[in-house]
Protein backbone atom coordinates (compact mmCIF):
# COMPACT_ATOMS: atom_id res chain seq x y z
CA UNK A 1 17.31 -22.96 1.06
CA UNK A 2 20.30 -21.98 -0.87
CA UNK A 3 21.67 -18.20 -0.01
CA UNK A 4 20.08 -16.69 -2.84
CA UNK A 5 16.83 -18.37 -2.03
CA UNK A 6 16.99 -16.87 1.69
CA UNK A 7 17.56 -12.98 0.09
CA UNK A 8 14.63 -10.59 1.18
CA UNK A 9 16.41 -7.83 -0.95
CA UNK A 10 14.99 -7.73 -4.53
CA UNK A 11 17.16 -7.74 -7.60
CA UNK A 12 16.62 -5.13 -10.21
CA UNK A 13 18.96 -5.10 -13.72
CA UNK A 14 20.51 -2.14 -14.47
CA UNK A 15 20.83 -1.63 -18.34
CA UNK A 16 19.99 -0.29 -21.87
CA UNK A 17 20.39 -3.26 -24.03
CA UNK A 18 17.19 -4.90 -25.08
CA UNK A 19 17.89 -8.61 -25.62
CA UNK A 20 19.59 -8.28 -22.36
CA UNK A 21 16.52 -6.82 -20.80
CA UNK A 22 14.50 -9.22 -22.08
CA UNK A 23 16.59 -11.85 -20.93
CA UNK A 24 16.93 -10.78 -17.58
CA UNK A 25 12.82 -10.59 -17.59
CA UNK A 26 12.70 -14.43 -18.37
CA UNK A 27 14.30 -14.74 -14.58
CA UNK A 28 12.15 -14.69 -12.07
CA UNK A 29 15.05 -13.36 -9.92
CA UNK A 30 14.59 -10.25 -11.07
CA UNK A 31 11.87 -8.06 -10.23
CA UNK A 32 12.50 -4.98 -11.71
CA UNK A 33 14.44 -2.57 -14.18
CA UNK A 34 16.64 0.49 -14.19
CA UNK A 35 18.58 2.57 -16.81
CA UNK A 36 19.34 6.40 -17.48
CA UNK A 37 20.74 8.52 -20.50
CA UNK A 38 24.50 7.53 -19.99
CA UNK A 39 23.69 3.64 -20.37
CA UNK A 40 21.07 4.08 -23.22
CA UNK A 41 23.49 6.40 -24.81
CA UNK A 42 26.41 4.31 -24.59
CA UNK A 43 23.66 1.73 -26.03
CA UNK A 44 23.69 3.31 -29.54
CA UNK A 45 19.96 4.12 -28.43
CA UNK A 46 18.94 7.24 -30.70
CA UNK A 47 15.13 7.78 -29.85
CA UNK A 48 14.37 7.75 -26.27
CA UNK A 49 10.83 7.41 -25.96
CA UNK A 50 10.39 4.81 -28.62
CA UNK A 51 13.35 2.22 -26.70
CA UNK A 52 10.95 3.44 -23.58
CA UNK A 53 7.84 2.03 -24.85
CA UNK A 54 9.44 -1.08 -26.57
CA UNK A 55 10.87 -2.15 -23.61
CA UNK A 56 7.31 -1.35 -21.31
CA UNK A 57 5.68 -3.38 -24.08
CA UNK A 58 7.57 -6.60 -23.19
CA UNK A 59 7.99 -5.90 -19.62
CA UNK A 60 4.91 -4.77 -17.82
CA UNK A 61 5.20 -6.70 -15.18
CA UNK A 62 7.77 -5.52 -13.01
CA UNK A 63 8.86 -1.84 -11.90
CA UNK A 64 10.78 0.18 -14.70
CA UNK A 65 12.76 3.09 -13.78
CA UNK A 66 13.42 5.90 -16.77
CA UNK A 67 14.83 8.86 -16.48
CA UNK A 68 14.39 12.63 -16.88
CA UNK A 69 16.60 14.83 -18.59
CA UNK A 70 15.45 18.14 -18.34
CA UNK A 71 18.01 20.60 -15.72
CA UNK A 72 15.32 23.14 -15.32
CA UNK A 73 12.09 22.43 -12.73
CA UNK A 74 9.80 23.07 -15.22
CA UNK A 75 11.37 20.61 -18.19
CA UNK A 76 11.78 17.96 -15.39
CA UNK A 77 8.39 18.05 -13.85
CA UNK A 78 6.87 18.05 -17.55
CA UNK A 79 8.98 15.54 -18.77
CA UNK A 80 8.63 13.24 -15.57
CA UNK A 81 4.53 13.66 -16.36
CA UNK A 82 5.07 12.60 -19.30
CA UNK A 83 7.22 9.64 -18.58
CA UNK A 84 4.70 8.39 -16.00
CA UNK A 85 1.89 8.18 -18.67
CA UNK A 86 4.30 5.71 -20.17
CA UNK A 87 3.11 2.81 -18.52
CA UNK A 88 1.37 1.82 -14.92
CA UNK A 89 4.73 0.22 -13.58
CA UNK A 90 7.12 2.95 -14.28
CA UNK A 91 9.38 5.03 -11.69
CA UNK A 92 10.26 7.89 -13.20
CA UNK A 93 13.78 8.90 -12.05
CA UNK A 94 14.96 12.19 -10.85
CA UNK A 95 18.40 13.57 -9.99
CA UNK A 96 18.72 14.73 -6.83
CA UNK A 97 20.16 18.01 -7.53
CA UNK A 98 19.89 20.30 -11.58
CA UNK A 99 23.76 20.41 -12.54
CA UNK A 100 23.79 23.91 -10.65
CA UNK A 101 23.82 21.56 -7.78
CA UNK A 102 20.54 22.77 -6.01
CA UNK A 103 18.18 19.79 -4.66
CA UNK A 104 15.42 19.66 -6.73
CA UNK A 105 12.81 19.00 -3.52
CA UNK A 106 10.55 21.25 -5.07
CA UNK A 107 9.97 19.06 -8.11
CA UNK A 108 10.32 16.19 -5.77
CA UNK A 109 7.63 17.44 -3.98
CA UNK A 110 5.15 18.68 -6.55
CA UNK A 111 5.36 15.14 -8.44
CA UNK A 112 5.00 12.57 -5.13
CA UNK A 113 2.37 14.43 -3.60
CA UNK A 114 0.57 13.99 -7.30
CA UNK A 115 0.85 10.04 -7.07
CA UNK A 116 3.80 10.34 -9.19
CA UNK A 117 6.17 6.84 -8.24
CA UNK A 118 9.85 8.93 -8.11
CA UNK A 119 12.83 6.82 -8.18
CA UNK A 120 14.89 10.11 -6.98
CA UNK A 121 18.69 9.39 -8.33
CA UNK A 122 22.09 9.84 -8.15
CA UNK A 123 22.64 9.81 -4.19
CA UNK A 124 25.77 10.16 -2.50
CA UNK A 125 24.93 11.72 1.10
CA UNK A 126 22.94 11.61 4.02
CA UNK A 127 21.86 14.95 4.20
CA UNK A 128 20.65 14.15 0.73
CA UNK A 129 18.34 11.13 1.89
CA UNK A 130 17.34 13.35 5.16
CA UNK A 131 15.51 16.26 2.37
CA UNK A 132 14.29 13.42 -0.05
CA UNK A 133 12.78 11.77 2.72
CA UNK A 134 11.39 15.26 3.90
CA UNK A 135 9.97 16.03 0.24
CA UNK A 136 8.45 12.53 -0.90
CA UNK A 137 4.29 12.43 0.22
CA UNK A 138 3.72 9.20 2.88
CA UNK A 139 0.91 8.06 0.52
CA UNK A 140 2.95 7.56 -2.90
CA UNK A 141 5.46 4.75 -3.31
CA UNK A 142 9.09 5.59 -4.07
CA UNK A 143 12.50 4.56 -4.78
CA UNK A 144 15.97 6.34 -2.95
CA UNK A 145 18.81 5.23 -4.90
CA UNK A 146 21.98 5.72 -3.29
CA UNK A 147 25.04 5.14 -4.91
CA UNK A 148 27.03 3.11 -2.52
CA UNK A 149 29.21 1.84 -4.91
CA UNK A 150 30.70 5.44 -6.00
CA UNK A 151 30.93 6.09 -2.41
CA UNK A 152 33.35 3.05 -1.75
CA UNK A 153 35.32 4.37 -4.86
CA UNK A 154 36.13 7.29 -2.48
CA UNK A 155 37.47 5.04 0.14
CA UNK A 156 34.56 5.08 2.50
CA UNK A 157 32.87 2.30 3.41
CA UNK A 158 29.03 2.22 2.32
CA UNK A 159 28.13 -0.19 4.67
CA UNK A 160 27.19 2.21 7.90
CA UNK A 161 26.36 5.01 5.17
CA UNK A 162 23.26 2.71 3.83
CA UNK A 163 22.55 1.77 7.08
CA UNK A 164 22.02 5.26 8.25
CA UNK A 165 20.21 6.15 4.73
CA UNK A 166 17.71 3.32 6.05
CA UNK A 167 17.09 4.88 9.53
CA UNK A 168 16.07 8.00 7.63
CA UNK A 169 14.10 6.54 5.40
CA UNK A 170 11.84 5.01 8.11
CA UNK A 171 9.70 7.57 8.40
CA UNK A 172 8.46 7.19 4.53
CA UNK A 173 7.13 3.36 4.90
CA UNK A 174 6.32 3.27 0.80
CA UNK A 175 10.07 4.52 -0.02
CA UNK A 176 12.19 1.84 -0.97
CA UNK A 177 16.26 2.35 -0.21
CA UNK A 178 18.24 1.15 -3.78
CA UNK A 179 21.85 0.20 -3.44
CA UNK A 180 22.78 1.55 -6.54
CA UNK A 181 26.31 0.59 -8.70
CA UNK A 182 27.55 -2.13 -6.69
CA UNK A 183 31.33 -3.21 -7.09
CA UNK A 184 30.95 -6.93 -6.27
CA UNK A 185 28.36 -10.17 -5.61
CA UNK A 186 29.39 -9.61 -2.13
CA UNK A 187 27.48 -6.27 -2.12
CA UNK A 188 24.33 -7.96 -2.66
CA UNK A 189 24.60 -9.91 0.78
CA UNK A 190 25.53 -6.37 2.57
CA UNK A 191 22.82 -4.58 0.97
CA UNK A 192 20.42 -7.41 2.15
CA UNK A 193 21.89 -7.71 5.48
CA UNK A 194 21.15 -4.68 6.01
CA UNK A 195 17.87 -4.20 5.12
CA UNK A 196 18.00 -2.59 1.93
CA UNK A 197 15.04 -3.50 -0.33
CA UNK A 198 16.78 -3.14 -3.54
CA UNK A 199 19.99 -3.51 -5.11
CA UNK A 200 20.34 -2.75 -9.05
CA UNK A 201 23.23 -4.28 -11.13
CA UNK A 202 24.39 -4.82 -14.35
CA UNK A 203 23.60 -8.24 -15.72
CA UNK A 204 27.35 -9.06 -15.83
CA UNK A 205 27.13 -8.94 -12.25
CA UNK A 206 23.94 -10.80 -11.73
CA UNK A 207 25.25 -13.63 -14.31
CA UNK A 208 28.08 -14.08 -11.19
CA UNK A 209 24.87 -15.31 -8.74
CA UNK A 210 25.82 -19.14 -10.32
CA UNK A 211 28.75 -18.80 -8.38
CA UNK A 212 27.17 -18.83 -4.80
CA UNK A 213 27.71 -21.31 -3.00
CA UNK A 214 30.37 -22.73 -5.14
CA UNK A 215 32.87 -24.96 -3.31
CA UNK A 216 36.00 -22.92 -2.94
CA UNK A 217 38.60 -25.98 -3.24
CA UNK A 218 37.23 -26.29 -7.14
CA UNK A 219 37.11 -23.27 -7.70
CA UNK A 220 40.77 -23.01 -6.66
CA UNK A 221 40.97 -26.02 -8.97
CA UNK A 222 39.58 -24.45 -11.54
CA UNK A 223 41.93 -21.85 -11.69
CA UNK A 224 44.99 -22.91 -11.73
CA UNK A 225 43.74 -25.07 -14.98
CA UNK A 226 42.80 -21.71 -16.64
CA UNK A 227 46.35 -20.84 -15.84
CA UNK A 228 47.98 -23.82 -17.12
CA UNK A 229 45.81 -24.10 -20.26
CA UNK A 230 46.47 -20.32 -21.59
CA UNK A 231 50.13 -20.40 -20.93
CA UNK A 232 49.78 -23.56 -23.09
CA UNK A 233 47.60 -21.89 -25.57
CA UNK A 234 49.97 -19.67 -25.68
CA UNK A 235 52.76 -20.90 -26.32
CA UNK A 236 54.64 -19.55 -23.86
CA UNK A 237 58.00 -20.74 -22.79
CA UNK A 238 60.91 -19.57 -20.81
CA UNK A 239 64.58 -21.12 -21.44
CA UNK A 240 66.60 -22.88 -18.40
């Protein structure tokens, strides 16, 4: 089997644009779908719901994840019920904390131990993953994504961090731990090593999986043509 073929971790594309979605669902590498209000925003995406539904119209097949936007507990758990009734395979994603920083366990809570499938978001500590894990019902499957890629633009390593965020998340069998915002193909080999079950990318990332495996003495090659080619494209010169 080639590397990719031997992965137990399960791709998800992390996006707003349709045709790119749509793509991505054509690959049967991918098994599932993320976005939030920053990507659909940046998107040009003016009517939430509506992109929603035309996107769980064409893919209704894999998970979805969607996102609430509400700050207050009320607004989120109303808008998160709503969300759900959106389709069968949607996650409906909560922030960890309202932007008054307080963990939102309670809504947590209230919505998992409905049946509601949480992908609870934007997770950058332990003791984070330690109350999700505490708040999410045993009975209702859920995602944890933790954002190991901001916390290796900090200068820790994410590596032990996700580990650890694993160990915690033993004791909730139907939670799934998401490496979220990876930095680099490489990152999907750590997460799978150890024993993440998701990792969610954009698909310029995921269009770099041709690339494993490649023989490293053409690829060398390779470059040092691109090199020589643009400087000759160019035009470039420099006088003895």
């Amino acid at each position: 089997m080639s590397p990719i073929e031997r992965l137990k971790i399960k791709l998800f594309c992390d996006g707003a644009n349709y045709d790119d979605m749509i793509a991505m669902a054509r690959n049967p590498l991918i098994k599932g779908f993320t976005t939030n209000p920053t990507l659909m925003r940046k998107a040009g995406i003016a009517d939430y719901a509506a992109f929603a539904r035309r996107v769980l119209d064409a893919i209704d097949d894999r998970p979805v994840s969607f996102e609430v936007f509400a700050d207050d507990p009320d607004g989120m758990e109303r808008q998160a019920r709503a969300i759900a009734r959106w389709g069968r395979n949607v996650n409906v994603k909560i922030p960890v904390t309202s932007t008054d920083g307080r963990f939102r366990g309670d809504v947590i809570r209230k919505l998992s131990a409905d049946g509601v499938m949480l992908n609870v978001t934007a997770v950058l500590t332990l003791d984070q993953v330690g109350q999700i894990a505490m708040a999410l019902d045993p009975a209702t499957p859920a995602i944890v994504s933790v954002f190991a890629g901001r916390i290796a633009d900090t200068g820790i390593d994410p590596v032990p961090v996700m580990q650890h965020a694993r160990d915690l998340l033993s004791r909730r069998p139907k939670a799934e731990l998401l490496w979220a915002s990876p930095r680099e193909l490489l990152n999907v080999f750590q997460a799978d090593a150890i024993g993440c079950h998701i990792i969610t990318a954009t698909p310029e990332l995921l269009a770099k999986l041709k690339l494993v495996g490649k023989d490293l003495d053409n690829y060398s090659l390779e470059t040092v043509k691109m090199f020589f080619h643009d400087a000759r494209a160019a035009g470039y010169r420099i006088e003895a």
